[in-house]
C-alpha atoms as a PDB file:
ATOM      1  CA  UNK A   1      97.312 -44.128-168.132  1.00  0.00           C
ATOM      2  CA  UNK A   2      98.349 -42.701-171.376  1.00  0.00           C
ATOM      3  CA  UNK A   3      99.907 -39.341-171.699  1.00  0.00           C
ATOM      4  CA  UNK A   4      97.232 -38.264-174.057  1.00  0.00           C
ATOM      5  CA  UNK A   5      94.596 -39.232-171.097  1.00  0.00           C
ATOM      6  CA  UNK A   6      96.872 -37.077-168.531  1.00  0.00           C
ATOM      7  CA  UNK A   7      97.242 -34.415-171.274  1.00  0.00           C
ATOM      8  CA  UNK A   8      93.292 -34.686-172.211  1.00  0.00           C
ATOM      9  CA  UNK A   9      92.394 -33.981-168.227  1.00  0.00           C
ATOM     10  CA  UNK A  10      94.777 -31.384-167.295  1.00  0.00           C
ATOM     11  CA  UNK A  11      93.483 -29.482-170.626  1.00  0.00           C
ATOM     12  CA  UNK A  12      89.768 -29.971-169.828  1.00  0.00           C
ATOM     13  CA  UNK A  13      90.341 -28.934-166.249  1.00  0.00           C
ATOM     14  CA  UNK A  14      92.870 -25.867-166.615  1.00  0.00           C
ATOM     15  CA  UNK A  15      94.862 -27.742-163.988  1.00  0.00           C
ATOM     16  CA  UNK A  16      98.247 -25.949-163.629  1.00  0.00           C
ATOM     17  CA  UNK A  17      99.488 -28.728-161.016  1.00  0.00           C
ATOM     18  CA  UNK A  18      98.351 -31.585-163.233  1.00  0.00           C
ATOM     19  CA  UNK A  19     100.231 -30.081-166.463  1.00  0.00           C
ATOM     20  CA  UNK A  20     103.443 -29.243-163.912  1.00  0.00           C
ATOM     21  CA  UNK A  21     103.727 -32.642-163.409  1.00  0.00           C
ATOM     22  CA  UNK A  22     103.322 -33.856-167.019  1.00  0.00           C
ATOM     23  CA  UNK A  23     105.529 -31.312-168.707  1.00  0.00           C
ATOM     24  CA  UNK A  24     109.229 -31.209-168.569  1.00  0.00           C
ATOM     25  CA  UNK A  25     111.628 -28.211-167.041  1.00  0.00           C
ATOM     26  CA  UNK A  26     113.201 -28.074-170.767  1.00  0.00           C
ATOM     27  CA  UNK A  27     109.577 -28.076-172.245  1.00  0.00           C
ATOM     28  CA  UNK A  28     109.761 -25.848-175.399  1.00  0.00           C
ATOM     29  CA  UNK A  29     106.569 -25.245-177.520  1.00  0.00           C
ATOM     30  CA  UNK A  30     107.444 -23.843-181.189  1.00  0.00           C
ATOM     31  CA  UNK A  31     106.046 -20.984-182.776  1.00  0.00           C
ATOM     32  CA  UNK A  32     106.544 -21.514-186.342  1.00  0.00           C
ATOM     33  CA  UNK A  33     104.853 -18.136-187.688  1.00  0.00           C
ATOM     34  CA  UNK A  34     106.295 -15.719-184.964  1.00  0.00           C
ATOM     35  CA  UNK A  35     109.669 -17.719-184.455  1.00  0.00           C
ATOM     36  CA  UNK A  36     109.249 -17.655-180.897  1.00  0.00           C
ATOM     37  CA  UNK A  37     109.611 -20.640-178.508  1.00  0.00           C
ATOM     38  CA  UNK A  38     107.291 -20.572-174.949  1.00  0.00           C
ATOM     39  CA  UNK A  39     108.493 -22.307-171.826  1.00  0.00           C
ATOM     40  CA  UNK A  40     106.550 -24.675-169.532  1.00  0.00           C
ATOM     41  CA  UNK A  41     105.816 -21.275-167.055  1.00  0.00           C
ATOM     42  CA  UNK A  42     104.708 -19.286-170.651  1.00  0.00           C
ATOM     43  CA  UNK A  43     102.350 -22.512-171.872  1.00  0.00           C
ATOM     44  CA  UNK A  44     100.852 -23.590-168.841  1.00  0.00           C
ATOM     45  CA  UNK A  45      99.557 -20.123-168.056  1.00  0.00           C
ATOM     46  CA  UNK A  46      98.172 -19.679-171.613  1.00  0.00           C
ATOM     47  CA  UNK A  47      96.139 -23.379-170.761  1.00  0.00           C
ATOM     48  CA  UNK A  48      95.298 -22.210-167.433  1.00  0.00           C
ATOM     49  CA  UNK A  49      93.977 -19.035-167.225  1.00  0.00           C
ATOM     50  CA  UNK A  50      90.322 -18.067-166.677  1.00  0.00           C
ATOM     51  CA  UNK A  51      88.243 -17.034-169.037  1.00  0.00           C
ATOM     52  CA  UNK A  52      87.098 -17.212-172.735  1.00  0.00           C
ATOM     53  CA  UNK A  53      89.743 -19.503-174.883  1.00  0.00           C
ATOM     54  CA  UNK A  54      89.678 -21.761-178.111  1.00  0.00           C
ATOM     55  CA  UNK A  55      87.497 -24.236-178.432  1.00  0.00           C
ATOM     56  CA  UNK A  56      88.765 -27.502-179.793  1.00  0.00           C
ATOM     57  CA  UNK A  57      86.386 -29.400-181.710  1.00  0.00           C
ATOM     58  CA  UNK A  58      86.849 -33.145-183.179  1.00  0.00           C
ATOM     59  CA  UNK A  59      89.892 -33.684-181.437  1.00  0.00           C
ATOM     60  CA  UNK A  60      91.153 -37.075-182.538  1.00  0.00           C
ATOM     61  CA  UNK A  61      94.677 -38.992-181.904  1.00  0.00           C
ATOM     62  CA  UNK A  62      96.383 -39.927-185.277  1.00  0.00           C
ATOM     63  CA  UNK A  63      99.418 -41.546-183.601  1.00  0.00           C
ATOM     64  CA  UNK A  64     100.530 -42.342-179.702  1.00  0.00           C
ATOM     65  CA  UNK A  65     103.264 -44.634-178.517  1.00  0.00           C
ATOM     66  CA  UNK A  66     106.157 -43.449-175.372  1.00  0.00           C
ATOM     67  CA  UNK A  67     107.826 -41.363-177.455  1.00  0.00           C
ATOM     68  CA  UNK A  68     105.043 -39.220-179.544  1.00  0.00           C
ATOM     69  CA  UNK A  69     102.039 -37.923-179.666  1.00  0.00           C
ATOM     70  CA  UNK A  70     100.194 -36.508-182.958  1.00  0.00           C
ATOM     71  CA  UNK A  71      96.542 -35.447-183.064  1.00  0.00           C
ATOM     72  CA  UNK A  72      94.373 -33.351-185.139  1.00  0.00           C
ATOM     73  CA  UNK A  73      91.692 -30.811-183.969  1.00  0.00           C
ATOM     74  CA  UNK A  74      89.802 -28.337-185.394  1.00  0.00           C
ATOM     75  CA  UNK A  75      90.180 -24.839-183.415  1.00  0.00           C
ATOM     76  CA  UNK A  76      87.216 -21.879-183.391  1.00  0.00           C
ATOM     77  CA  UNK A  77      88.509 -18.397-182.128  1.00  0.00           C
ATOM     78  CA  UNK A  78      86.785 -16.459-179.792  1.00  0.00           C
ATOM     79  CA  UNK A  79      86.820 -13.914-182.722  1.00  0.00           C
ATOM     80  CA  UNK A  80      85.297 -16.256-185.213  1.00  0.00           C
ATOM     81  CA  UNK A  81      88.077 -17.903-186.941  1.00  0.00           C
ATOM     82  CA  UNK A  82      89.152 -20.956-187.298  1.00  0.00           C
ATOM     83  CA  UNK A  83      91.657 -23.178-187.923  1.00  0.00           C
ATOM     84  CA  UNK A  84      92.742 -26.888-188.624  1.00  0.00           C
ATOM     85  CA  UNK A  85      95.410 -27.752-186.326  1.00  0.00           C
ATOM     86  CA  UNK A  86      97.667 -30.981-186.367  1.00  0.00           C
ATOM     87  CA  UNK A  87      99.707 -31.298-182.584  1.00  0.00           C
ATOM     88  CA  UNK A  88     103.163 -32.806-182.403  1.00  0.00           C
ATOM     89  CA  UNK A  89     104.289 -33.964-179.128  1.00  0.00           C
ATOM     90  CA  UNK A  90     107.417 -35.058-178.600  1.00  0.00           C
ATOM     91  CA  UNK A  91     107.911 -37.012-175.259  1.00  0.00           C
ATOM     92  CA  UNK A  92     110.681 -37.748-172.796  1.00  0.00           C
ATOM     93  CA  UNK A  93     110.590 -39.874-169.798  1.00  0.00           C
ATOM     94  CA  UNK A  94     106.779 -39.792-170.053  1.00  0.00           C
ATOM     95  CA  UNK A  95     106.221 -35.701-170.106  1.00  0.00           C
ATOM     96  CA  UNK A  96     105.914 -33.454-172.508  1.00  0.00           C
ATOM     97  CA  UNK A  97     109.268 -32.400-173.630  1.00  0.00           C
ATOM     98  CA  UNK A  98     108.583 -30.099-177.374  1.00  0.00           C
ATOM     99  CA  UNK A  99     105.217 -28.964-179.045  1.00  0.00           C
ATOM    100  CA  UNK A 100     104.931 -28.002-182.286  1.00  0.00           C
ATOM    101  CA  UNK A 101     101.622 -27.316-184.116  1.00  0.00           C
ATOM    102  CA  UNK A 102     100.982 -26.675-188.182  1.00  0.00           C
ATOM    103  CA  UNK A 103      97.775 -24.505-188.554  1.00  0.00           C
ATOM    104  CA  UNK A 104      95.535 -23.938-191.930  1.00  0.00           C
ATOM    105  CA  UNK A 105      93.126 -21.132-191.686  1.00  0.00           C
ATOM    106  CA  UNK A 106      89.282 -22.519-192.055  1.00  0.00           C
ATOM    107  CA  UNK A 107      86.694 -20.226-193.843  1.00  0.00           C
ATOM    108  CA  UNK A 108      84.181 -18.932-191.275  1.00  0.00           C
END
């Protein structure tokens, strides 16, 4: 199965044992704006938790092979907004090993 597949059901599901197992210890997710980085602990319970979250719309792959993933989605804000986002994922070993996202603010 491809990552993307495993990435795709633990998303869909809010599966914290299913991301676990797909996400390295070292995982480090890259916040470009804030210049903060989020651990595998910090990102899995931002994908997990209950209740209202994004909604990703026209999710697409642009690129996949064993060591990257790149796809392209279009996010809407439980406050309205919106925003274009392209997903790098780099991958080690087959899990998720750094995340970095650019964003461009949609008009509403």
């Amino acid at each position: 199965m491809k990552f993307s597949e495993k990435w795709q059901a633990a998303f869909d599901n809010r599966d914290a044992n299913a991301f676990n197992d797909i996400i390295d210890d070292d995982f480090e997710f890259v916040r470009h704006l804030s210049g903060n980085a989020l651990s595998k602990e910090d990102i899995i319970g931002i994908w997990t938790k209950d209740g209202p979250r994004p909604e990703r719309r026209d999710y697409r792959i642009v690129y996949e092979n064993d060591d990257i993933l790149v796809s392209h989605q279009f996010i809407h804000f439980p406050n309205g907004s919106a925003e274009s986002v392209i997903v790098v994922m780099l991958l080690k070993n087959g899990k998720l090993a750094r995340m970095e996202t650019g964003a461009t603010p949609m008009p509403t």
